[in-house]
Each structure stands twice: as structure tokens, then as C-alpha cells.
N, C-alpha and C. Protein backbone atom coordinates (compact mmCIF):
# COMPACT_ATOMS: atom_id res chain seq x y z
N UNK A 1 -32.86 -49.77 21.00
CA UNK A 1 -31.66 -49.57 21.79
C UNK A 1 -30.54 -50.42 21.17
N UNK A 2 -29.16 -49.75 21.59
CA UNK A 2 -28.28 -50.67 20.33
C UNK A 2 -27.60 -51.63 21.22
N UNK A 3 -27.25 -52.65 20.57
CA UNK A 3 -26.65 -54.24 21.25
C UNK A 3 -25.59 -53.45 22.19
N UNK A 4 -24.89 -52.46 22.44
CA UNK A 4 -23.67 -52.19 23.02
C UNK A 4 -24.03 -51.24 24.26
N UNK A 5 -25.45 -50.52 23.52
CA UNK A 5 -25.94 -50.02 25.35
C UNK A 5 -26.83 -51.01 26.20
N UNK A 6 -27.24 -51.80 25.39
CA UNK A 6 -28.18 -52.92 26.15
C UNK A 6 -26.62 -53.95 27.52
N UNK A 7 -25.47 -53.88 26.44
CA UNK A 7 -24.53 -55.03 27.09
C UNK A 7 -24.00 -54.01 28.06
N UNK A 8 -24.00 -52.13 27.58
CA UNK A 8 -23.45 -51.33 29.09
C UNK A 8 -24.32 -51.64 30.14
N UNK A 9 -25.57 -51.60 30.16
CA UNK A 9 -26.78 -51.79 30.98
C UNK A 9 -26.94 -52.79 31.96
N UNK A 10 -26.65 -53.78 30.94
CA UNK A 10 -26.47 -55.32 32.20
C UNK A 10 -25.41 -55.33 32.90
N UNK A 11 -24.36 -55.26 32.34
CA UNK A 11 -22.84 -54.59 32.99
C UNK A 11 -23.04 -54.07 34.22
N UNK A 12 -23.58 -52.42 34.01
CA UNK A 12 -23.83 -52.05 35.37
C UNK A 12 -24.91 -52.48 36.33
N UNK A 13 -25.84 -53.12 35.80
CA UNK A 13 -26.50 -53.56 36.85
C UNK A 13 -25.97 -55.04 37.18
N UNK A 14 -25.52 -55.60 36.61
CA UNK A 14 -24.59 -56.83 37.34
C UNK A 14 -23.22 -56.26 38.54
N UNK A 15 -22.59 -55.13 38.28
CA UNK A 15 -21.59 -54.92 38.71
C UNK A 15 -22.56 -54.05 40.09
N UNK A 16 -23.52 -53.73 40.06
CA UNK A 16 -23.96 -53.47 41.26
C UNK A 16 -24.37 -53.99 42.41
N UNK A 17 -25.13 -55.09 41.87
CA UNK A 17 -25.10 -56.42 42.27
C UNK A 17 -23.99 -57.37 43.06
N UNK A 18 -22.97 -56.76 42.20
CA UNK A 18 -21.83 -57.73 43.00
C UNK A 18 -21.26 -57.03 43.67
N UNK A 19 -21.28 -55.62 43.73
CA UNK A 19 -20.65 -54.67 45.10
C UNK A 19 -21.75 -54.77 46.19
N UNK A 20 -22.97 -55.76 46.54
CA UNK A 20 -23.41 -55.27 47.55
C UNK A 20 -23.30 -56.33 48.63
N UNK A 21 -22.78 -55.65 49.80
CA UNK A 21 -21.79 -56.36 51.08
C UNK A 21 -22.52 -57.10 51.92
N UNK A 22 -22.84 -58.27 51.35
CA UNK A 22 -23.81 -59.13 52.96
C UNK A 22 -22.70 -59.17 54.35
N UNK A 23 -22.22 -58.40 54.37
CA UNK A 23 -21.27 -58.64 55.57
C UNK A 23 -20.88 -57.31 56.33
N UNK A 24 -22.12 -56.57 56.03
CA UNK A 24 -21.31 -55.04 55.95
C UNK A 24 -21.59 -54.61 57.67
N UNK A 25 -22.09 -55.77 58.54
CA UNK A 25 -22.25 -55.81 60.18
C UNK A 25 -20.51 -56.23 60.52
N UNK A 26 -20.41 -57.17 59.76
CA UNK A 26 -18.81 -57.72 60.37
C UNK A 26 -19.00 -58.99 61.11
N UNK A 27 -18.01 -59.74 61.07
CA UNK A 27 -18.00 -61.00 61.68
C UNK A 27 -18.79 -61.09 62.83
N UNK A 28 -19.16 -62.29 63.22
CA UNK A 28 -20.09 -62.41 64.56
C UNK A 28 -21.25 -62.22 64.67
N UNK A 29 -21.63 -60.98 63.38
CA UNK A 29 -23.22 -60.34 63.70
C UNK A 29 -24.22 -61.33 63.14
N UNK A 30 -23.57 -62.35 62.80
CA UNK A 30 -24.81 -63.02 62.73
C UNK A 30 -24.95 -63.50 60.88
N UNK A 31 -24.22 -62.58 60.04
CA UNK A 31 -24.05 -62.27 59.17
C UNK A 31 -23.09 -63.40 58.42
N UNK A 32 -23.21 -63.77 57.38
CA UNK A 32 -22.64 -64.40 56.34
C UNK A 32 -22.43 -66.22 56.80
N UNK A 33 -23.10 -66.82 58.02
CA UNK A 33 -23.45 -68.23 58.55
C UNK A 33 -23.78 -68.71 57.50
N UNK A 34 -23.38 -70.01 57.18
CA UNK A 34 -23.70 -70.79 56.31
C UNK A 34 -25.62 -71.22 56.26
N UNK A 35 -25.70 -71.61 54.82
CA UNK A 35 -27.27 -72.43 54.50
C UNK A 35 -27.99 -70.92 54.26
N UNK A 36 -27.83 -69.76 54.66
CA UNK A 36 -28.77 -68.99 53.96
C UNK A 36 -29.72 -68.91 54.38
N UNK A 37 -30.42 -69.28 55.87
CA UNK A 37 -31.30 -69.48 56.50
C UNK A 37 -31.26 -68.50 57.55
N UNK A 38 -32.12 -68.57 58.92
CA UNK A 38 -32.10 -67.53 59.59
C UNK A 38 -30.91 -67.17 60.17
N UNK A 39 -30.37 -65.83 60.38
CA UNK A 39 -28.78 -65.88 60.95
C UNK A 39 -28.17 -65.50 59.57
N UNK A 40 -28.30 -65.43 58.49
CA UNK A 40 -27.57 -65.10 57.62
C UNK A 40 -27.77 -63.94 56.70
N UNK A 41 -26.74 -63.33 55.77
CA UNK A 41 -27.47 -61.96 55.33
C UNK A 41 -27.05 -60.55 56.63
N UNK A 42 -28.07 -59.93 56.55
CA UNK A 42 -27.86 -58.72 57.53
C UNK A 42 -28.80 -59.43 58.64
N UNK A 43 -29.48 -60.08 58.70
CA UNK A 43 -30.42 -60.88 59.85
C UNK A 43 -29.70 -60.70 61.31
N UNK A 44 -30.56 -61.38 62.25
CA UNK A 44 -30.13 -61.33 62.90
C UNK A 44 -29.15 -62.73 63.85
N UNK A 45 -28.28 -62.64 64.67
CA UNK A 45 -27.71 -63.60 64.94
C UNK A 45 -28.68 -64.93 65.84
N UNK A 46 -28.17 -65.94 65.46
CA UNK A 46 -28.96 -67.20 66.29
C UNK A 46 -29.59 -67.35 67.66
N UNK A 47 -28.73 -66.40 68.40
CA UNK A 47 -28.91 -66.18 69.82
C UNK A 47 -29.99 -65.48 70.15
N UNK A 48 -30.55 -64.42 69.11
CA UNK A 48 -31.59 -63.70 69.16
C UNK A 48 -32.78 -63.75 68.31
N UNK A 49 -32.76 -65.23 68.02
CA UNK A 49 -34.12 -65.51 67.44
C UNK A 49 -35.37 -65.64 68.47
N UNK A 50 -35.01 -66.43 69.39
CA UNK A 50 -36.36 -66.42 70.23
C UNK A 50 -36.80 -68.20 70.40
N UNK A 51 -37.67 -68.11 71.27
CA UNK A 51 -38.53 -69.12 71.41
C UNK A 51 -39.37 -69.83 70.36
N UNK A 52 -38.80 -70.45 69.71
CA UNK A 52 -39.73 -71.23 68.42
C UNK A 52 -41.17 -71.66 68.71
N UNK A 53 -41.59 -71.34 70.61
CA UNK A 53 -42.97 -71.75 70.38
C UNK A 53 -43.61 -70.35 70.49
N UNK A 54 -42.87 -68.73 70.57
CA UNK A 54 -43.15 -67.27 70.66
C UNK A 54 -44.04 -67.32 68.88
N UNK A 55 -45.02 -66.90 68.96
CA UNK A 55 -45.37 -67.01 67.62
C UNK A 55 -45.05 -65.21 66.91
N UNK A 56 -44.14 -64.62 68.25
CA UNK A 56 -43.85 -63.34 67.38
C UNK A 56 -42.07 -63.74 67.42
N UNK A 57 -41.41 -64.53 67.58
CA UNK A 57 -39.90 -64.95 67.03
C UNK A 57 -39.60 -65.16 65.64
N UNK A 58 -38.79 -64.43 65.65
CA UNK A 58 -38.11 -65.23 63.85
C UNK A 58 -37.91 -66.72 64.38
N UNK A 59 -37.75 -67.14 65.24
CA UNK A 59 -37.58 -68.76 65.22
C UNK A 59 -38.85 -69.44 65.06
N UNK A 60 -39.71 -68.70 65.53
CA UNK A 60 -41.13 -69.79 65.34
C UNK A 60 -41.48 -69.03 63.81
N UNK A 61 -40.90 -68.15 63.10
CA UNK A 61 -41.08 -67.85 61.41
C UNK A 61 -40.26 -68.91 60.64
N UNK A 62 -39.26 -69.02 61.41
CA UNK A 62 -38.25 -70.39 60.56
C UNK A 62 -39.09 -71.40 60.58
N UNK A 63 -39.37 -71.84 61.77
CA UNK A 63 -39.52 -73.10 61.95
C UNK A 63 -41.62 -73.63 61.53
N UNK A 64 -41.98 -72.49 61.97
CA UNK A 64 -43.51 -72.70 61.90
C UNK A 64 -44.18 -72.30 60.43
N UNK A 65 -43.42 -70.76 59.83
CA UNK A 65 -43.95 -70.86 58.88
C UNK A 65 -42.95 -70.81 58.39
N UNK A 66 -42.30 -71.26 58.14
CA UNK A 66 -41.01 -71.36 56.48
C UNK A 66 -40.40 -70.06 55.68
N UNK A 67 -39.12 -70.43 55.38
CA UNK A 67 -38.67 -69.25 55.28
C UNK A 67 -38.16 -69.09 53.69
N UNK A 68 -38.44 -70.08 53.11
CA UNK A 68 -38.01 -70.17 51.48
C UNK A 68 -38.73 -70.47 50.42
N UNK A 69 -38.80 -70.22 49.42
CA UNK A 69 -39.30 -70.34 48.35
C UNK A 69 -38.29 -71.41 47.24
N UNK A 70 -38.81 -71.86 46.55
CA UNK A 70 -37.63 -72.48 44.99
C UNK A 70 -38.23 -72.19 44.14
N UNK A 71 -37.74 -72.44 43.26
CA UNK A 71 -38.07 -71.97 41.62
C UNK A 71 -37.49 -73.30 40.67
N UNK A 72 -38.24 -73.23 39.40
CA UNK A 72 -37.68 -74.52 38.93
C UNK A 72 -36.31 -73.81 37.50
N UNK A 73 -35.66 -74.56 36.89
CA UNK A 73 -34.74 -73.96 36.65
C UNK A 73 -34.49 -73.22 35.84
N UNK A 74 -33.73 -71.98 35.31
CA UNK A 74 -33.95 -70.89 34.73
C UNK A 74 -34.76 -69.67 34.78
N UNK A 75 -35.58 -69.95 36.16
CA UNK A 75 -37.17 -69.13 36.27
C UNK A 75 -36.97 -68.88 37.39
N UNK A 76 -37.83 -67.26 37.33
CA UNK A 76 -37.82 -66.27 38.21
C UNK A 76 -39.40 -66.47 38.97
N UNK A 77 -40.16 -67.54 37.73
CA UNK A 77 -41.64 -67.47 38.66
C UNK A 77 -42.24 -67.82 39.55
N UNK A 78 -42.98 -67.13 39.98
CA UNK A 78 -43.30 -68.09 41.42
C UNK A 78 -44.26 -69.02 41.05
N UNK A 79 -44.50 -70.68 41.66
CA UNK A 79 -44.82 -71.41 41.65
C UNK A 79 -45.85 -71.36 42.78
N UNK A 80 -47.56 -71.93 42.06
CA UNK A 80 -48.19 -71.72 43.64
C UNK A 80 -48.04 -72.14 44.48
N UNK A 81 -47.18 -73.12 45.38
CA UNK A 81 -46.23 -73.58 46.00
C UNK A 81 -45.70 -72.34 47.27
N UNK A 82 -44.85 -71.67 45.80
CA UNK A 82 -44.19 -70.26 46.47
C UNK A 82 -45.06 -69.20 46.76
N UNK A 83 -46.06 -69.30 46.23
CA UNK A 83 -47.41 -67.76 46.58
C UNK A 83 -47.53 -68.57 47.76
N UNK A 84 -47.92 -69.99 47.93
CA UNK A 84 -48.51 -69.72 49.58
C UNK A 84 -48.06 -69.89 50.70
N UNK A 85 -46.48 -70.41 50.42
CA UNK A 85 -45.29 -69.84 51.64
C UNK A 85 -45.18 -68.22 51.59
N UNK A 86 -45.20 -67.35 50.58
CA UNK A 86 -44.83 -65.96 51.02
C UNK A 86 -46.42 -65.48 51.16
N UNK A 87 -47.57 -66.11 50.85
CA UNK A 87 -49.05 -65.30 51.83
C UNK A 87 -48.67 -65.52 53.18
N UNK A 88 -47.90 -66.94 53.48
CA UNK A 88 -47.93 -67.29 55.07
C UNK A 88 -46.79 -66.19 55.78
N UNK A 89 -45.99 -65.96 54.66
CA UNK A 89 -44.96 -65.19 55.34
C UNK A 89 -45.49 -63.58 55.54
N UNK A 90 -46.33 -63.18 54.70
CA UNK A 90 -46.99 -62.14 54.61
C UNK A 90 -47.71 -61.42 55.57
N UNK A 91 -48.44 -62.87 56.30
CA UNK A 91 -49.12 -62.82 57.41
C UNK A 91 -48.41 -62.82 58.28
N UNK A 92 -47.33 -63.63 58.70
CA UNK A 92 -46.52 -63.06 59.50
C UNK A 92 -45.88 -61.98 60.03
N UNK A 93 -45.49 -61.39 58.48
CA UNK A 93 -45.04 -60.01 58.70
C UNK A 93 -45.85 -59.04 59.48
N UNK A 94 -47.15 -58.93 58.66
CA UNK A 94 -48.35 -58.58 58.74
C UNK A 94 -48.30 -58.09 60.67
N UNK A 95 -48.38 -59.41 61.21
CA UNK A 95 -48.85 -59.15 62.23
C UNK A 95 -47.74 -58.90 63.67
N UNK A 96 -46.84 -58.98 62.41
CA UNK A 96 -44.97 -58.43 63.67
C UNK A 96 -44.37 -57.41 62.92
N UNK A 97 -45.15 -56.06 62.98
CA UNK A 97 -43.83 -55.04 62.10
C UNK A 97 -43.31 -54.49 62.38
N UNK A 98 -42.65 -55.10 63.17
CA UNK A 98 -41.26 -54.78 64.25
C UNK A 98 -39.99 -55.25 63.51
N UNK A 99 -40.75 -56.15 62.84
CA UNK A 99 -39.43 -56.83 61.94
C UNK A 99 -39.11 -56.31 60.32
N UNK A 100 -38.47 -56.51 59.65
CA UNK A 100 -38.31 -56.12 58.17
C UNK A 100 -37.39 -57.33 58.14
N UNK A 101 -37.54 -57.58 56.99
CA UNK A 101 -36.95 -58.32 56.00
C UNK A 101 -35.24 -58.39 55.06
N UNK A 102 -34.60 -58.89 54.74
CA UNK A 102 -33.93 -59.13 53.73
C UNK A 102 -34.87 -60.77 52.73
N UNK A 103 -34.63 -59.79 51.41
CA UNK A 103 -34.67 -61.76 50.67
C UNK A 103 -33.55 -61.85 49.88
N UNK A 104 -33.12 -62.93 50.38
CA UNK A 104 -31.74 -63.91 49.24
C UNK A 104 -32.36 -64.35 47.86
N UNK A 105 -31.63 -64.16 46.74
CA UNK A 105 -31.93 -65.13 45.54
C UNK A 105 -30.67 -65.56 45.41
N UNK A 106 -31.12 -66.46 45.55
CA UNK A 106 -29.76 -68.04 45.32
C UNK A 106 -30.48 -68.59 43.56
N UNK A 107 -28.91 -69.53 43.18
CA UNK A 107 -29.09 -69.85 42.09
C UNK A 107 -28.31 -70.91 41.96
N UNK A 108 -28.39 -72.60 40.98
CA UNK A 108 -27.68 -73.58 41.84
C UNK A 108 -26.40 -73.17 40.47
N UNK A 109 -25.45 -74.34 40.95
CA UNK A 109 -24.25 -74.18 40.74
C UNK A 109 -23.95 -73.64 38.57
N UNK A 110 -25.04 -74.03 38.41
CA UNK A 110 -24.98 -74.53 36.56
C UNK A 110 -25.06 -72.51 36.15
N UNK A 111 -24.30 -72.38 34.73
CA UNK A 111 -24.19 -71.42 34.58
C UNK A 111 -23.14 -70.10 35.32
N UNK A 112 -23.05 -69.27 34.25
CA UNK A 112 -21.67 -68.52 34.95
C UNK A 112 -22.15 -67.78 36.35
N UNK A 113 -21.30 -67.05 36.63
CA UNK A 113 -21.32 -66.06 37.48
C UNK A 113 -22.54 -65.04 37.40
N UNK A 114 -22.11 -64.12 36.52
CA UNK A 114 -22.97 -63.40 36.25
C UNK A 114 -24.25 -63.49 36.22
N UNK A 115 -24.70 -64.50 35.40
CA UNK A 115 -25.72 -64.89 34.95
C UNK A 115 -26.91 -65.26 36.38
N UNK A 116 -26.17 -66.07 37.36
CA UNK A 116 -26.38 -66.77 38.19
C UNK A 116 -26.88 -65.34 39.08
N UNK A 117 -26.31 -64.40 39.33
CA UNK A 117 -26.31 -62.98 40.54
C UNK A 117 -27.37 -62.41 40.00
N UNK A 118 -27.38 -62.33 38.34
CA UNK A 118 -29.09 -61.55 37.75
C UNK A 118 -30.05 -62.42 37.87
N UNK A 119 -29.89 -64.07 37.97
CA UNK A 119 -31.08 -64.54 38.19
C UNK A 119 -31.92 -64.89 39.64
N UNK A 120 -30.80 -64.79 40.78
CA UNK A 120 -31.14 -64.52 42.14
C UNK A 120 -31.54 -63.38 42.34
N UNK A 121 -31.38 -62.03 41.53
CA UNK A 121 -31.80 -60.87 41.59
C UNK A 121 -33.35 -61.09 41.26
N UNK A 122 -33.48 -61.56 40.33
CA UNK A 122 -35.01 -61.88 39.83
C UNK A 122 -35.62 -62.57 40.61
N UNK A 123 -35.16 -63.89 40.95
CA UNK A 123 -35.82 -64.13 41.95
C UNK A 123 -36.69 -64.00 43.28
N UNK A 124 -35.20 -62.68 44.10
CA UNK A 124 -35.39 -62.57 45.33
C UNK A 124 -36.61 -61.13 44.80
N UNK A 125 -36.48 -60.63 43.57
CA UNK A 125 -37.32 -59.33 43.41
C UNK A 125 -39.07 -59.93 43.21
N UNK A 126 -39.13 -61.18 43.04
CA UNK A 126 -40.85 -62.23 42.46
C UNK A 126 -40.73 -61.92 43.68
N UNK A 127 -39.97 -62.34 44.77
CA UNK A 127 -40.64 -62.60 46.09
C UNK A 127 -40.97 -61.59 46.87
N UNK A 128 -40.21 -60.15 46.49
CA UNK A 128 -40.82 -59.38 47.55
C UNK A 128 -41.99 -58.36 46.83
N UNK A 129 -41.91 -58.47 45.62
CA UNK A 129 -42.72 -57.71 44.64
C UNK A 129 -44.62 -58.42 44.89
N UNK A 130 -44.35 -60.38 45.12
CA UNK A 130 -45.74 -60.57 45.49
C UNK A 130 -46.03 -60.21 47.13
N UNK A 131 -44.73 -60.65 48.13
CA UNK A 131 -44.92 -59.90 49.22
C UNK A 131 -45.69 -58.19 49.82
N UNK A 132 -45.12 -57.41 48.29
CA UNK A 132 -45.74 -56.22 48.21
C UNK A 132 -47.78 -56.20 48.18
N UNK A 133 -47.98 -57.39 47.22
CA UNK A 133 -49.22 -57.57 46.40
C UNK A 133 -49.76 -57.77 47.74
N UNK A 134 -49.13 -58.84 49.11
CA UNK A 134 -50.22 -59.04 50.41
C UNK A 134 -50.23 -58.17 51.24
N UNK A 135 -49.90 -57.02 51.24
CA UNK A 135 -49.85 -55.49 52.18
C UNK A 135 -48.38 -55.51 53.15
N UNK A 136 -47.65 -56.09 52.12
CA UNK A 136 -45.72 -56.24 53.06
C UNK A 136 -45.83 -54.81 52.80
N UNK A 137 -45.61 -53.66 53.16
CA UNK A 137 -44.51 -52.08 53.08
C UNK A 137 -43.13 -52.62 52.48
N UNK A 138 -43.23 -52.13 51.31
CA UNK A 138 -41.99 -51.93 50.39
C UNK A 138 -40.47 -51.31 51.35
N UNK A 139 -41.14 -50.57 51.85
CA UNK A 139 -39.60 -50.06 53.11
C UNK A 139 -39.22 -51.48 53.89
N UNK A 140 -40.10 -52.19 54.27
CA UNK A 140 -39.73 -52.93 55.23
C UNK A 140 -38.67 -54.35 54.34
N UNK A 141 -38.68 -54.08 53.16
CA UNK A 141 -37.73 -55.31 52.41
C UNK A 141 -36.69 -54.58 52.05
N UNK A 142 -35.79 -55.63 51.78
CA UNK A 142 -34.86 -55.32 50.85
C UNK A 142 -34.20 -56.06 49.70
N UNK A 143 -33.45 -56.30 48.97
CA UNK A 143 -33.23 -58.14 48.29
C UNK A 143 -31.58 -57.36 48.19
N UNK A 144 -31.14 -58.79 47.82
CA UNK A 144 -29.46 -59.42 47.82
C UNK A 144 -29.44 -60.54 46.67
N UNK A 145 -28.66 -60.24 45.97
CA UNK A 145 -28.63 -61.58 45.56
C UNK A 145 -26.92 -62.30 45.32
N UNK A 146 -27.00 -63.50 45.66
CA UNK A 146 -25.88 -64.09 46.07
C UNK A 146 -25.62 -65.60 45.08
N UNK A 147 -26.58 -65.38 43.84
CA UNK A 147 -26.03 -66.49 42.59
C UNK A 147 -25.96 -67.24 42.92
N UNK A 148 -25.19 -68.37 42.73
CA UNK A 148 -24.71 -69.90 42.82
C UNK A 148 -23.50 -69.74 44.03
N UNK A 149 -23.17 -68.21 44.67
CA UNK A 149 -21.66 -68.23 45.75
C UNK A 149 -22.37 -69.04 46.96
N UNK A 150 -23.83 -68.91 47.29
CA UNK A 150 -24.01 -69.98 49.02
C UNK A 150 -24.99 -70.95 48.57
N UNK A 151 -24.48 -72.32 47.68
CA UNK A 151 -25.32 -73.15 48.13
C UNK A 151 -25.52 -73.78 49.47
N UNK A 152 -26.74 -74.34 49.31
CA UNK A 152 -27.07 -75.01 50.56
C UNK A 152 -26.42 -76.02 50.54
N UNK A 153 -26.69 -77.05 49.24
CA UNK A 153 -25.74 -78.32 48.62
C UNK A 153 -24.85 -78.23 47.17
N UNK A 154 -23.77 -79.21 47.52
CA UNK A 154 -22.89 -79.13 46.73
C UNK A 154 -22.71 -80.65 46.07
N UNK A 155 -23.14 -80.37 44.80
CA UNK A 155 -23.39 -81.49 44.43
C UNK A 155 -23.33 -81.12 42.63
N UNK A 156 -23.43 -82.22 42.18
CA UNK A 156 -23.85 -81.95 40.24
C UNK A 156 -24.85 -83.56 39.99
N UNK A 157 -25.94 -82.82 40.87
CA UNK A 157 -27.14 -83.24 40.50
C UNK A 157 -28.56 -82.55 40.73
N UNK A 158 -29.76 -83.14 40.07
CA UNK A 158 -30.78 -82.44 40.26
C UNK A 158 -31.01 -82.14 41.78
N UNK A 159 -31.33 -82.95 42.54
CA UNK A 159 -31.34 -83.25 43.64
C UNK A 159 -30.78 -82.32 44.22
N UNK A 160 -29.78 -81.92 43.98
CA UNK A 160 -28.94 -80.82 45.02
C UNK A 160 -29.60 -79.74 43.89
N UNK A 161 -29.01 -79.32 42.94
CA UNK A 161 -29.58 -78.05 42.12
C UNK A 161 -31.19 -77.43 42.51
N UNK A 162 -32.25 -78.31 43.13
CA UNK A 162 -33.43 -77.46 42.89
C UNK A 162 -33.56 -76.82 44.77
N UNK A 163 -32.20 -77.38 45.80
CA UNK A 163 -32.25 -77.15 46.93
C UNK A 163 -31.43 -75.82 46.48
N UNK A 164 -31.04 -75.36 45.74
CA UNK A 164 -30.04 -74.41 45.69
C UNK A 164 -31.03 -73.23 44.75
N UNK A 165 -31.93 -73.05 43.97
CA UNK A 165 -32.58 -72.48 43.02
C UNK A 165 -33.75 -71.62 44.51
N UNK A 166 -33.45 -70.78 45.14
CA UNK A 166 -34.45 -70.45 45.87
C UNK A 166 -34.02 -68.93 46.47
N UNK A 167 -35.30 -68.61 47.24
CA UNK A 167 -35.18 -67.57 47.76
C UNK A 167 -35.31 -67.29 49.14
N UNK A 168 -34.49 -66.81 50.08
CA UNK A 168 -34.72 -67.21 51.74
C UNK A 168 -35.02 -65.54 52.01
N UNK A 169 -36.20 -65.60 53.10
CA UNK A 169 -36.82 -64.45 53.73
C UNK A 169 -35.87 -64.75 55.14
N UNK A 170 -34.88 -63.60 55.19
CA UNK A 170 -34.14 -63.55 56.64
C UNK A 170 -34.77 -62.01 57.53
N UNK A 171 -35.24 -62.54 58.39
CA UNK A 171 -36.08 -61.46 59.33
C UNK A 171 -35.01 -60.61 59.63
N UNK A 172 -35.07 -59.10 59.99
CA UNK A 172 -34.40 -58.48 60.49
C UNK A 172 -34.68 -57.41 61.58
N UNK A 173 -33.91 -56.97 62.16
CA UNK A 173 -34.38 -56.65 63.71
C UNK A 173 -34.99 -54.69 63.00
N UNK A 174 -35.73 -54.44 63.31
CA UNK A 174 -36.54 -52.96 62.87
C UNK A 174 -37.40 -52.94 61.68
N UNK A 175 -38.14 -52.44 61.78
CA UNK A 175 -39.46 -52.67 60.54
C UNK A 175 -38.65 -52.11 59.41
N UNK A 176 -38.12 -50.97 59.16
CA UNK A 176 -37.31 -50.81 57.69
C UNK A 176 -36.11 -50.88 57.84
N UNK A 177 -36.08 -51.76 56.67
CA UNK A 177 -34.47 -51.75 56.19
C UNK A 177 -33.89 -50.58 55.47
């Protein structure tokens, strides 16, 4: 393939990437809240998470089993770390499929734009691709990726960079997205 359709290729799949609207509910819905955590994305709003001790709430998924993954830097792989937050999340799903999914790939501040939106793409795609591997339904996900635009921290250090290198599972209200 020649260097100039390989650079059309990334082009458009970067530029697709960056047309897609985490906001496309509109203010209020819950949608575009800071940290990238539950409430953010197409998710659902704070008010309607639930009882964190309901073990079928996205709040007791935030809070009981975890909702993120990291990656170390430049890498899309999952760390066994990250396989056994998304088996736990798996199981979760598993046993509430009432819910579906969005996953975020975040990316910390270092590196351009671009670069940063294809590697949250990769990211958030490890996570739902092994999600697939524990019996998640491929309908019920979707991924976003949002680069280095929502860190969690803002900073120019490691310390903040490996809080920012991750991928957040935001529950969403209906089994497919």
C-alpha cells in the first residue's frame, strides 16, 4: 500500500473519531460531567445511578466493582491488572443486561492531538474486544475516544499522566447501544 493511501486512511479514521458527539443527549443529561466516570459520555445522569449498596446499580458498579482500566504509556495492552477489573466488569454485565455500556479511551496530556484520539481508540477497543472474550454481546458496547481532551489530572508529571492513560466503562440505561 503506498505511503499516501496509508496517510488517506489514518486521516479518515482520525477525522471520524473526532466527529463523534459525546454530547449528542444535550446539556443536563448527564453527559459530558467532568473525571470521565459514571455520569459522563452518553451514561446516565448521577441522580439515576442507584443505591451503591443495590448490587444491580451502576453505583454499586462504580463503587463495588470499578469502572476503569490504565495502560502504561504508549500501549493499548491490557495489563493483568486490567483483565481482572473488566472479568469483574464482565460479570457484572453478565448478570444486569438491562444495561449496555459506553467505553472511554483517554490518553494523558504528552503527544499531539491526533495521535492521542487513535490511541484512546485502541485502548477503549482492548477493552471491549476482551469484554467480548467474557460473553459481553458486542451490541451492548460501544467505544469513544476522547485523547488527552478529559483528563482526570492536570499536571506534567508521571503521577498525573498514568491517572490519565485509561479506559472508563460508563453504564448506560438499555442493553444495546
Amino acid at each position: 500500500m503506498h505511503l499516501i493511501t496509508k496517510a488517506a486512511l489514518v486521516f479518515a479514521a482520525l477525522s471520524l473519531a473526532a466527529c463523534n458527539n459525546p454530547d449528542k443527549f444535550g446539556a443536563g443529561s448527564g453527559a459530558g460531567m467532568g473525571g470521565g466516570g459514571m455520569g459522563a459520555g452518553n451514561g446516565i445522569g448521577t441522580a439515576a445511578l442507584g443505591d451503591p449498596s443495590d448490587p444491580t446499580s451502576p453505583a454499586y458498579f462504580q463503587q463495588n466493582i470499578g469502572d476503569r482500566v490504565f495502560f502504561a504509556v504508549d500501549q493499548s495492552t491490557l495489563s493483568s491488572d486490567a483483565r481482572a477489573m473488566l472479568a469483574l466488569q464482565a460479570d457484572w454485565l453478565g448478570r444486569n443486561p438491562s444495561y449496555g455500556v459506553v467505553i472511554e479511551g483517554h490518553a494523558d496530556e504528552q503527544g499531539t492531538r491526533e495521535y492521542n484520539l487513535a490511541l484512546g481508540a485502541r485502548r477503549a477497543n482492548a477493552a471491549v474486544e476482551y469484554l467480548i472474550s467474557q460473553g459481553v454481546a458486542a451490541g451492548r458496547m460501544r467505544t469513544v475516544s476522547y485523547g488527552k481532551e478529559r483528563p482526570v489530572e492536570i499536571c506534567s508529571d508521571e503521577a498525573c499522566y498514568s491517572r490519565n492513560r485509561r479506559a472508563v466503562t460508563v453504564i448506560t440505561t438499555g442493553g444495546n447501544v
